[in-house]
PDB file of N, CA and C in Angstrom:
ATOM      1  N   UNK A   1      -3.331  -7.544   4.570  1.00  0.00           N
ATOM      2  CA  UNK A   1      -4.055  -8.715   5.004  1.00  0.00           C
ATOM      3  C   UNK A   1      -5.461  -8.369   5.475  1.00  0.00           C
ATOM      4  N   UNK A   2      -5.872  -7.248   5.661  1.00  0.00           N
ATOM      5  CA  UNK A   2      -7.022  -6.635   6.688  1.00  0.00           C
ATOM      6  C   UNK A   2      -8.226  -6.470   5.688  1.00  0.00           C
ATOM      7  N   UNK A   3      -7.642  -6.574   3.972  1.00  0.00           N
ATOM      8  CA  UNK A   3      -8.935  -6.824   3.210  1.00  0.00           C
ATOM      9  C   UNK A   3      -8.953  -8.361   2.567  1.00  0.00           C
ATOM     10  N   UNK A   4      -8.031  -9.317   2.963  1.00  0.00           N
ATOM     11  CA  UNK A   4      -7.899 -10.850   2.547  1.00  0.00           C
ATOM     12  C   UNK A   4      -8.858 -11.447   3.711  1.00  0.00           C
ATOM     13  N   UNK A   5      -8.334 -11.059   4.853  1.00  0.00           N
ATOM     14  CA  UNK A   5      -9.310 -11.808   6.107  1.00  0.00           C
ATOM     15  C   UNK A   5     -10.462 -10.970   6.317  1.00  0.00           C
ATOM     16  N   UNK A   6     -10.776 -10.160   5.826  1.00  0.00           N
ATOM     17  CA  UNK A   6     -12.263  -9.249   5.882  1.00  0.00           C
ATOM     18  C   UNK A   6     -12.517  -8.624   7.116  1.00  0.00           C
ATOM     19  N   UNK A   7     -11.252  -8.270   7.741  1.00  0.00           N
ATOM     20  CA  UNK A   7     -10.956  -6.938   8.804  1.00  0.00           C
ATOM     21  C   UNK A   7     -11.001  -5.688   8.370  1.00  0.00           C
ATOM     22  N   UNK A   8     -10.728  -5.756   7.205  1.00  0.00           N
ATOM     23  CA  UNK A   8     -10.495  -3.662   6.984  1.00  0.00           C
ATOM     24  C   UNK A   8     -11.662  -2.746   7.198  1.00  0.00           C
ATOM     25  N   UNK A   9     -13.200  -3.752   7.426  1.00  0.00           N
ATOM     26  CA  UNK A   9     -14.610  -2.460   7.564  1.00  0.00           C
ATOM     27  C   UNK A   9     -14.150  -2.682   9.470  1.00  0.00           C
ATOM     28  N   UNK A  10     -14.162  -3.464  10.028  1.00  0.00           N
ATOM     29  CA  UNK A  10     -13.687  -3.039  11.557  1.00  0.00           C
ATOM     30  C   UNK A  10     -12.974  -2.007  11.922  1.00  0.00           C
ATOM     31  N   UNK A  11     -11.687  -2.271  10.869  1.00  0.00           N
ATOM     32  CA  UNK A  11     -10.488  -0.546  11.037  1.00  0.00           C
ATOM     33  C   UNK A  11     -11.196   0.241  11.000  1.00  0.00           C
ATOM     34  N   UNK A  12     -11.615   0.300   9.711  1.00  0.00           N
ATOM     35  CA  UNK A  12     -11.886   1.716   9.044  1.00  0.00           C
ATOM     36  C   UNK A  12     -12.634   2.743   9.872  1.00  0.00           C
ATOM     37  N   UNK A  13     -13.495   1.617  10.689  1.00  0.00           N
ATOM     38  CA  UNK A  13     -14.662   2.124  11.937  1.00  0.00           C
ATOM     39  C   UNK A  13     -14.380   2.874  13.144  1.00  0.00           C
ATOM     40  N   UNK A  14     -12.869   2.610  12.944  1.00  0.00           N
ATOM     41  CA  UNK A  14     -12.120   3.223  14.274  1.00  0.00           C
ATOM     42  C   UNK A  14     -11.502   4.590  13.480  1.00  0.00           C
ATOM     43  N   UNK A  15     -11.240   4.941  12.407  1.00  0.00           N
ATOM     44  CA  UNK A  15     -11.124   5.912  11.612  1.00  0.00           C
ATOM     45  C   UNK A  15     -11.808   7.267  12.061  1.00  0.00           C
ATOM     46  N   UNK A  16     -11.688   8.162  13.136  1.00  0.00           N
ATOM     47  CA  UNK A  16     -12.109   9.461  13.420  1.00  0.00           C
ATOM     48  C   UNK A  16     -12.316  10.181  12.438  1.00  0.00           C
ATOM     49  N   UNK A  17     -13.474  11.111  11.870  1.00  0.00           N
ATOM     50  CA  UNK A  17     -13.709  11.806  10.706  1.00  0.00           C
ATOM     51  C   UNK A  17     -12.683  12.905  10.757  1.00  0.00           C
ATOM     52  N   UNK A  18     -12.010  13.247  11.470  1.00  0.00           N
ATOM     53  CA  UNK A  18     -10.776  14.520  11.663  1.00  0.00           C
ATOM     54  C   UNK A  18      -9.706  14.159  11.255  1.00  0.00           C
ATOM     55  N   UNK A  19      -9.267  12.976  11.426  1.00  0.00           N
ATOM     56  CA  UNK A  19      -7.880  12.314  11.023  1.00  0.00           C
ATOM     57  C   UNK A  19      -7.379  12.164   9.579  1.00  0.00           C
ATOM     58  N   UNK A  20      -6.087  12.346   9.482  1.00  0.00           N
ATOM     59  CA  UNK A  20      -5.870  12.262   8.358  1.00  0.00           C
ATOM     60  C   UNK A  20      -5.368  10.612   8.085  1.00  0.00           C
ATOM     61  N   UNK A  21      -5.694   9.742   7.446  1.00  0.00           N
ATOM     62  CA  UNK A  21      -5.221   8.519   7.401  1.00  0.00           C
ATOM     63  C   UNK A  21      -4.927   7.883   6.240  1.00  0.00           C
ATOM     64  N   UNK A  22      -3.867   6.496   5.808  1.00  0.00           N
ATOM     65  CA  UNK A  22      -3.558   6.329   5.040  1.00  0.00           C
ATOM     66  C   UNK A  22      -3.475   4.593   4.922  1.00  0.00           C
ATOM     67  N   UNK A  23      -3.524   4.177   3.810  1.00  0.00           N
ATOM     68  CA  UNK A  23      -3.549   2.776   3.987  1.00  0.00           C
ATOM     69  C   UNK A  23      -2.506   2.404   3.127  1.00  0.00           C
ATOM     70  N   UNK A  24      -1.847   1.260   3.050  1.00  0.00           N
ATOM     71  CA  UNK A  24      -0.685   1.022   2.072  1.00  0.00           C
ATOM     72  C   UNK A  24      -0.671  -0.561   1.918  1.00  0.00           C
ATOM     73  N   UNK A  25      -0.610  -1.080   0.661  1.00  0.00           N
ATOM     74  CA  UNK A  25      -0.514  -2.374   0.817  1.00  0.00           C
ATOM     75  C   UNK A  25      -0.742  -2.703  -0.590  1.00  0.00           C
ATOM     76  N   UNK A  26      -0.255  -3.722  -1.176  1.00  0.00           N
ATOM     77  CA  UNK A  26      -0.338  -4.392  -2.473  1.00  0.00           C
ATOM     78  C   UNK A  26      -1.925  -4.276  -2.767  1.00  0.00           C
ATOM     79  N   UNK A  27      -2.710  -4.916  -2.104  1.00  0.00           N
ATOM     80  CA  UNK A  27      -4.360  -5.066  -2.481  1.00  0.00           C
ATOM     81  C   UNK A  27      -5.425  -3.367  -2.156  1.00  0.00           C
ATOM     82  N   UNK A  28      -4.406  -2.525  -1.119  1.00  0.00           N
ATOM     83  CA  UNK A  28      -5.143  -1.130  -1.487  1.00  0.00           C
ATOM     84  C   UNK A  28      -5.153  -0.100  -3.026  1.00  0.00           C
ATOM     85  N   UNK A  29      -4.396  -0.786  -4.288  1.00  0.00           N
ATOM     86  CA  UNK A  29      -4.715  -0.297  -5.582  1.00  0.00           C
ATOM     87  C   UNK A  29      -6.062  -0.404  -5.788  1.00  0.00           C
ATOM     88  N   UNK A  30      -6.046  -1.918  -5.473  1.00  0.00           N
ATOM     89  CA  UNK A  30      -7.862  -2.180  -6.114  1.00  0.00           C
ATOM     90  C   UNK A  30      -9.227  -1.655  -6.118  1.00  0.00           C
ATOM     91  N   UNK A  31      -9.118  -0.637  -4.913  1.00  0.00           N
ATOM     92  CA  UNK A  31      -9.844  -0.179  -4.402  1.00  0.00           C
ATOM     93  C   UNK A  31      -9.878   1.393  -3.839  1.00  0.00           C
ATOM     94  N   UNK A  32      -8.938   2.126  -4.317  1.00  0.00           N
ATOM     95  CA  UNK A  32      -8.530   3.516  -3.977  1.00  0.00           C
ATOM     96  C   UNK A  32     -10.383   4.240  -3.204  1.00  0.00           C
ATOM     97  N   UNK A  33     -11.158   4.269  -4.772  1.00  0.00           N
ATOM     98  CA  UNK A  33     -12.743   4.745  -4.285  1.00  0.00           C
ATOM     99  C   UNK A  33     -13.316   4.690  -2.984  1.00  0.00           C
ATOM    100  N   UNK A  34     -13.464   3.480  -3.191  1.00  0.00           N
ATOM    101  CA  UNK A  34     -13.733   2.800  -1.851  1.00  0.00           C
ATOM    102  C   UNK A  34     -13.391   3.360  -0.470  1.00  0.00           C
ATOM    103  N   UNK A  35     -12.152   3.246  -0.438  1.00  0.00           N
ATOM    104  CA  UNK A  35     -11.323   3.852   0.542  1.00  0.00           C
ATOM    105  C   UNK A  35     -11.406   5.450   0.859  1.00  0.00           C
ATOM    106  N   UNK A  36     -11.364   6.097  -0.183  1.00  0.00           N
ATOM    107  CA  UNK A  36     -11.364   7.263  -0.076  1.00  0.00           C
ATOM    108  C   UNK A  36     -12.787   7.762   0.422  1.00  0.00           C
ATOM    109  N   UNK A  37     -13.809   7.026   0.598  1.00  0.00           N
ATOM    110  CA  UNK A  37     -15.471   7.229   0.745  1.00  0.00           C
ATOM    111  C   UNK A  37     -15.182   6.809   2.077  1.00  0.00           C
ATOM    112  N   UNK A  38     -14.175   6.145   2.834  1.00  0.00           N
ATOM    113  CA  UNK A  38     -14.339   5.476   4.118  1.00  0.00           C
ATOM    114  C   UNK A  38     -13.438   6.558   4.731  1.00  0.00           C
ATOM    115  N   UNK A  39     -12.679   7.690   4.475  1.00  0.00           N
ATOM    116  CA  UNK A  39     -12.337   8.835   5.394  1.00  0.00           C
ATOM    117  C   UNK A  39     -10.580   8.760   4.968  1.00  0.00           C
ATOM    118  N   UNK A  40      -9.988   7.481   3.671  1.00  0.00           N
ATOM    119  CA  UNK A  40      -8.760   7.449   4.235  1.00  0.00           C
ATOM    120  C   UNK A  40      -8.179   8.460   3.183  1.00  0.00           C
ATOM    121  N   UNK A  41      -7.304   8.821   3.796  1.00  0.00           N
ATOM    122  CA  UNK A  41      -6.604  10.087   2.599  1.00  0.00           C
ATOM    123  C   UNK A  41      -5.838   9.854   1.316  1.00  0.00           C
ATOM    124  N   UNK A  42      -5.209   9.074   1.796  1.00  0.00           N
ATOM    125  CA  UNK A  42      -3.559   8.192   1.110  1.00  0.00           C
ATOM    126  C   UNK A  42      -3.891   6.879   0.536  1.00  0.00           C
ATOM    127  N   UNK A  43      -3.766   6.568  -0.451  1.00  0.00           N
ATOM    128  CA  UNK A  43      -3.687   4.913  -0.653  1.00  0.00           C
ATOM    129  C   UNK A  43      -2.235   4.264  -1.275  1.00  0.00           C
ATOM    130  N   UNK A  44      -1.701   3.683  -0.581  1.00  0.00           N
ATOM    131  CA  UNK A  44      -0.136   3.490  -1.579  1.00  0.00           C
ATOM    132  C   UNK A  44       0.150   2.156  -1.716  1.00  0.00           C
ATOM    133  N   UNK A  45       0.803   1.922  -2.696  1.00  0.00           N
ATOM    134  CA  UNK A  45       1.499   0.482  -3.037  1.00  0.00           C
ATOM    135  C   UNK A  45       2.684   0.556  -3.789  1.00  0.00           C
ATOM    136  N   UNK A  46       3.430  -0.724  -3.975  1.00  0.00           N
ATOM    137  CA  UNK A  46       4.182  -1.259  -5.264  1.00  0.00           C
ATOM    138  C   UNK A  46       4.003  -1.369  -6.273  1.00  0.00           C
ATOM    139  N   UNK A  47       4.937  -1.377  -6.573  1.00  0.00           N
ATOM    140  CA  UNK A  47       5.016  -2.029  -8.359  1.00  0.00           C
ATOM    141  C   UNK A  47       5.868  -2.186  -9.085  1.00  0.00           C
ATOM    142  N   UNK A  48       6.405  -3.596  -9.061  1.00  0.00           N
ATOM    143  CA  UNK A  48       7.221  -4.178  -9.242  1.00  0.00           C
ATOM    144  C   UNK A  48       7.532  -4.501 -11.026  1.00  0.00           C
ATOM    145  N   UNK A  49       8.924  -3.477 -10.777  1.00  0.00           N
ATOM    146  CA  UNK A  49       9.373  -2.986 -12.366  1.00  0.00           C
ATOM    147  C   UNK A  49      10.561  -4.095 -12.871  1.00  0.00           C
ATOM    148  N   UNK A  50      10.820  -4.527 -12.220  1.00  0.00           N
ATOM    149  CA  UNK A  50      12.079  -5.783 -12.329  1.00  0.00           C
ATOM    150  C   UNK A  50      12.098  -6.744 -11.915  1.00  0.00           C
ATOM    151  N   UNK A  51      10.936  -7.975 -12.243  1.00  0.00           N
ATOM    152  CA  UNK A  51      10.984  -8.984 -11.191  1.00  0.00           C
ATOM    153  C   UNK A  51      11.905  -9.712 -11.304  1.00  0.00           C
ATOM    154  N   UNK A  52      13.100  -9.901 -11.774  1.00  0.00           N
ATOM    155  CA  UNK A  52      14.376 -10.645 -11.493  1.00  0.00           C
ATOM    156  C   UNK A  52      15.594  -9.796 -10.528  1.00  0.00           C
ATOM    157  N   UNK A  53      15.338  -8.599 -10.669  1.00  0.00           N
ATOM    158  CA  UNK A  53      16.127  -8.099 -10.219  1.00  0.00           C
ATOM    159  C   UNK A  53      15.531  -7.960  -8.671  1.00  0.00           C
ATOM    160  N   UNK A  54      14.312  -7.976  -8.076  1.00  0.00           N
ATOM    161  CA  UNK A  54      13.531  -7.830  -6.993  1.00  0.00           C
ATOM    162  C   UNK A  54      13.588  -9.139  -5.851  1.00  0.00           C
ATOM    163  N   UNK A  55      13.785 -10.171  -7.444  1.00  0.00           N
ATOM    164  CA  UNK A  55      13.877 -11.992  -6.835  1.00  0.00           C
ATOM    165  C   UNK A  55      15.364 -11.661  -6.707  1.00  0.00           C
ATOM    166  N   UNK A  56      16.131 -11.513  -6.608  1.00  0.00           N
ATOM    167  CA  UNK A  56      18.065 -11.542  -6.706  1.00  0.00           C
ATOM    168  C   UNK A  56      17.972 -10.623  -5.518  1.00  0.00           C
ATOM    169  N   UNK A  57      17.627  -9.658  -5.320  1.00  0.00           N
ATOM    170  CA  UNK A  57      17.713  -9.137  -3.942  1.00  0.00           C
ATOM    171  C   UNK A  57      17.071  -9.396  -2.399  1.00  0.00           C
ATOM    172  N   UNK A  58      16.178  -9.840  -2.930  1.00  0.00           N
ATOM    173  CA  UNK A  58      14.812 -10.117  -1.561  1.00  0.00           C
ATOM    174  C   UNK A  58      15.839 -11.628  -1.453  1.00  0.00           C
ATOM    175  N   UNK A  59      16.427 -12.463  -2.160  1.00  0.00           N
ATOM    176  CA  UNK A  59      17.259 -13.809  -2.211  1.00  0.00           C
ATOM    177  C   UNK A  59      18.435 -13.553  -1.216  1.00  0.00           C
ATOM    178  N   UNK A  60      19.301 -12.386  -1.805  1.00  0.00           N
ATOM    179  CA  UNK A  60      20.663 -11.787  -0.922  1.00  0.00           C
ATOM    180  C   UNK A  60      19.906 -11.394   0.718  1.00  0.00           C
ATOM    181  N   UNK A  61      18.647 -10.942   0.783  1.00  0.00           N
ATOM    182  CA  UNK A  61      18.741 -10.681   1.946  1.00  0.00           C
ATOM    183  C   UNK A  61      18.579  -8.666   2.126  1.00  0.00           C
ATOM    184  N   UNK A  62      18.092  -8.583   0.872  1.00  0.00           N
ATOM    185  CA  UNK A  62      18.442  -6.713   0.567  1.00  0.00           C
ATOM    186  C   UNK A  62      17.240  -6.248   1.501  1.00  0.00           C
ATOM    187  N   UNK A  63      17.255  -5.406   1.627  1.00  0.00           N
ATOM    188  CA  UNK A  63      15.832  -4.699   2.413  1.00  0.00           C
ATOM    189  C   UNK A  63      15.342  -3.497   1.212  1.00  0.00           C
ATOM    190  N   UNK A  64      14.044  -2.777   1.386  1.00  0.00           N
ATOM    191  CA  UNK A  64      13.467  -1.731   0.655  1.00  0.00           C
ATOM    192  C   UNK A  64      14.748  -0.717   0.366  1.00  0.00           C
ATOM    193  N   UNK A  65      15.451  -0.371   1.270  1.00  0.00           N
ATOM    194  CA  UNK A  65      16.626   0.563   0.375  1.00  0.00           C
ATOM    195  C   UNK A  65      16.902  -0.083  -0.936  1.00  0.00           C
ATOM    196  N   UNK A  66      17.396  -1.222  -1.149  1.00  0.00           N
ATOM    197  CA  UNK A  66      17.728  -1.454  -2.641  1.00  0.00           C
ATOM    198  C   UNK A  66      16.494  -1.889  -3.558  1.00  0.00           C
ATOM    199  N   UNK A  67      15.387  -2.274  -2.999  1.00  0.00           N
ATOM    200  CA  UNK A  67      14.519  -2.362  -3.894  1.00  0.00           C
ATOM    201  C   UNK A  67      14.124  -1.193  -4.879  1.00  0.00           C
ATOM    202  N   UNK A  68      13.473   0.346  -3.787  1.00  0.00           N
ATOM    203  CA  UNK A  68      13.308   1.207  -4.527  1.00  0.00           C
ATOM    204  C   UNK A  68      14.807   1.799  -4.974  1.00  0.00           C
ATOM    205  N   UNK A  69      15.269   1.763  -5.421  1.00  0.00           N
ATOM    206  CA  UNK A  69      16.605   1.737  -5.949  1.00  0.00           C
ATOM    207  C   UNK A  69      16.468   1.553  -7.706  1.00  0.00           C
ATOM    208  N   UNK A  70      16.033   0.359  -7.312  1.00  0.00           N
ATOM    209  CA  UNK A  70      16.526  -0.361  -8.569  1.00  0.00           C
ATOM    210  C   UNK A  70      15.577  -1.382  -8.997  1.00  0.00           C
ATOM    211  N   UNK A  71      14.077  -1.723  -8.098  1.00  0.00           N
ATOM    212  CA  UNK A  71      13.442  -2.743  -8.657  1.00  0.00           C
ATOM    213  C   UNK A  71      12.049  -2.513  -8.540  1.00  0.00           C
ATOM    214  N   UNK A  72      11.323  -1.608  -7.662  1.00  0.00           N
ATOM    215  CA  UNK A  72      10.002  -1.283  -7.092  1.00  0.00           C
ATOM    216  C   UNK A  72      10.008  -0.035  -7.510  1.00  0.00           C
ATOM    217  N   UNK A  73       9.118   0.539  -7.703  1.00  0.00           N
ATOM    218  CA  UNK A  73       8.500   1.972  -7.648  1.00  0.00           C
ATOM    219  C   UNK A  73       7.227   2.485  -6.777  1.00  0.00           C
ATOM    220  N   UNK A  74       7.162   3.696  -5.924  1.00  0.00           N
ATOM    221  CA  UNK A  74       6.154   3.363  -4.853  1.00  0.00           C
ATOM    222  C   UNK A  74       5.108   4.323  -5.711  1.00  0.00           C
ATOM    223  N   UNK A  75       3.960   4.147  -5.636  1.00  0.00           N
ATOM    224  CA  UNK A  75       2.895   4.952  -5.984  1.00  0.00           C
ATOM    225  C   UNK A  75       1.915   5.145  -4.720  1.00  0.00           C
ATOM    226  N   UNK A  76       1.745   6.654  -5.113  1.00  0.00           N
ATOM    227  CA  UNK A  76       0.901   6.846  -4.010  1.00  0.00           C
ATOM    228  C   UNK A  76      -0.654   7.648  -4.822  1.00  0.00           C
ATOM    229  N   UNK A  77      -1.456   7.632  -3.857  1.00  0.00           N
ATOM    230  CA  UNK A  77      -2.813   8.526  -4.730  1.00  0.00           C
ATOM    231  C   UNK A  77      -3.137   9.467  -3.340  1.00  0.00           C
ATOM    232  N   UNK A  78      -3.253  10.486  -3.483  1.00  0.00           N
ATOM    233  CA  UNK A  78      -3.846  11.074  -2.383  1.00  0.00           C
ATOM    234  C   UNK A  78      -4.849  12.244  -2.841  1.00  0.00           C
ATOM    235  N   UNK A  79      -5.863  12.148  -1.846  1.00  0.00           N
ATOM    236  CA  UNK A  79      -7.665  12.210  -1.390  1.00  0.00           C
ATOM    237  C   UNK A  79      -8.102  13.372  -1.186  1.00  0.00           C
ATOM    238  N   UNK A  80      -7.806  14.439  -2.034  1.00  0.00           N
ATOM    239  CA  UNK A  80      -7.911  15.783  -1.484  1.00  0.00           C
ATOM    240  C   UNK A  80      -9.488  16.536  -1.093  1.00  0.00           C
TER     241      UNK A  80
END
């Protein structure tokens, strides 16, 4: 939400140049570069490999154990 409501340059500002940091979220794909120029190490998201099978569980009430299971895959990029 912190790049939908146009909070994420406030975070990022609090971002110590020593720290290792990471951001995760559906809308941090879009922008890995970006991010990685602002100090963060990690950028990760979803990606949703089964959307019926993702809608049938998030429906039952499943949590992330059965998603990455069987319906999500997590990707990560990291900033070396």
């Amino acid at each position: 939400m912190a790049f939908a409501n146009g909070f994420i340059d406030g975070l990022l500002d609090y971002v110590r140049p020593q720290a290792v940091s990471a951001i995760a979220g559906p809308t941090s794909s879009f922008i890995p570069d970006a991010l990685f120029k602002r100090n963060i190490r990690m950028v990760s998201w979803v990606v949703v490999i089964d959307s019926d099978k993702t809608l049938d569980i998030i429906s039952e009430r499943g949590g992330a154990y059965h998603l990455f299971r069987s319906a999500v895959s997590k990707i990560s990029i990291l900033n070396q």
